[in-house]
Protein backbone atom coordinates (compact mmCIF):
# COMPACT_ATOMS: atom_id res chain seq x y z
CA UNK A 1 54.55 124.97 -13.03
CA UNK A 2 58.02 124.47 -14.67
CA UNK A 3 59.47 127.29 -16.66
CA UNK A 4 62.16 125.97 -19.24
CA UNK A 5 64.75 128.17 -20.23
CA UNK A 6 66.65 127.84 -23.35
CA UNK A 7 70.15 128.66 -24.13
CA UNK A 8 71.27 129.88 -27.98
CA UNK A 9 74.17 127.89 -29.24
CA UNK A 10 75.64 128.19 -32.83
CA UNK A 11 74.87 125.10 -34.88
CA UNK A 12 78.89 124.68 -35.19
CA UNK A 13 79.42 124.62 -31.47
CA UNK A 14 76.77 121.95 -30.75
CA UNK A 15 77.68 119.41 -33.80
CA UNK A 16 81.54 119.94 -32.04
CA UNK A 17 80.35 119.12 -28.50
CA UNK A 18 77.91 116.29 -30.10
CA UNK A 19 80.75 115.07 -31.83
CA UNK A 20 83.30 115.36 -28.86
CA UNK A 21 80.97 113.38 -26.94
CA UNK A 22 80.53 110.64 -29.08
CA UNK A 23 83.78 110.30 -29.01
CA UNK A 24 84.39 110.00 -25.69
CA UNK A 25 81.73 107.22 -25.69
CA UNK A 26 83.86 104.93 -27.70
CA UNK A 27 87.16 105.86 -26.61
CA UNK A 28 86.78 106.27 -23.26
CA UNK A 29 85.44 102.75 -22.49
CA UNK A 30 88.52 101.19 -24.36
CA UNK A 31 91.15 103.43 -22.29
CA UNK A 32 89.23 102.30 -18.95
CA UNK A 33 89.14 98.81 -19.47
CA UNK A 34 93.15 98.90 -21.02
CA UNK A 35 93.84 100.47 -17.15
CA UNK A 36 91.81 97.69 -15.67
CA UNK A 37 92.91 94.73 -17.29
CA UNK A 38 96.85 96.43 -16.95
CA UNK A 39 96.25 96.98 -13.49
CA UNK A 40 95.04 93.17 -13.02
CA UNK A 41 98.33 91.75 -14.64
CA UNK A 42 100.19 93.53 -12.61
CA UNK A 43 98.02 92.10 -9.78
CA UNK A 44 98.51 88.49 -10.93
CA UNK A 45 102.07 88.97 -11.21
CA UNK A 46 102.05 90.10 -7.21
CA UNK A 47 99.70 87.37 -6.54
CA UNK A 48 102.12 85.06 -7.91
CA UNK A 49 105.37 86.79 -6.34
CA UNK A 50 103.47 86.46 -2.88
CA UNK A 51 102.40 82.57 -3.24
CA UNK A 52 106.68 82.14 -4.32
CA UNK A 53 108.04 84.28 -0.94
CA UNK A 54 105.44 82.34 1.24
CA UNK A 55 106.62 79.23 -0.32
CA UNK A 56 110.50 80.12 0.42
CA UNK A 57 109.42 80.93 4.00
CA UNK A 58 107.86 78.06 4.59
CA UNK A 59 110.67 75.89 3.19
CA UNK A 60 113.05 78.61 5.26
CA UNK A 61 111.00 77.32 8.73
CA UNK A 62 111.55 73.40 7.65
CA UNK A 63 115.11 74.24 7.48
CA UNK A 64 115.46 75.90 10.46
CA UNK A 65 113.58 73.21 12.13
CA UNK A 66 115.85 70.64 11.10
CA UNK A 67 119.03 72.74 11.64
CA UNK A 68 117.45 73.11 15.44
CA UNK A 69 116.39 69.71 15.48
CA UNK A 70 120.93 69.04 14.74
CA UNK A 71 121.73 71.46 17.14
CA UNK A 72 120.18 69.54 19.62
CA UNK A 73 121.37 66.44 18.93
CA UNK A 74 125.03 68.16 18.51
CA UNK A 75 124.64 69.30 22.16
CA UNK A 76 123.31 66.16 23.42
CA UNK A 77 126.48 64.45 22.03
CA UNK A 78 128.71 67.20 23.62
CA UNK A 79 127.64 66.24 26.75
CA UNK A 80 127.17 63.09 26.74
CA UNK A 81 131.17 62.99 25.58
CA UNK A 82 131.51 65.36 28.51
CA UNK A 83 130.34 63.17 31.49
């Protein structure tokens, strides 16, 4: 046994809140996905920024590989002139 109650609203109130909520169900959808597509640029752009720095780190290791790889050689000279 369910017992319904009813509220009385004024006709005025209820075409307000009718028309309030329609308009949240257009606008609403438009503002979320304006947030979500912003929100994926700016993850695309940090995407991008983070493939560039792990390029210039790798090319950062190669050089200080090779700058090692002289060092060595420099020192191996060195002594060499040494003895």
């Amino acid at each position: 046994e369910t017992k319904e109650e009813f509220v009385k609203v004024r006709r005025r109130d209820l075409e307000r809140l009718t028309t309030e909520v329609m308009q949240l169900r257009d606008f609403l959808p438009k503002i979320v996905n304006g947030d979500i597509l912003g929100t994926l640029q700016k993850l695309d752009a940090i995407e991008s920024n983070l493939e560039k720095k792990e390029e210039e780190i790798e090319q950062l290791r190669m050089d200080c590989e090779h700058f090692r790889a002289r060092l060595e050689t420099a020192q191996a000279d060195c002594m060499r002139e040494k003895k």
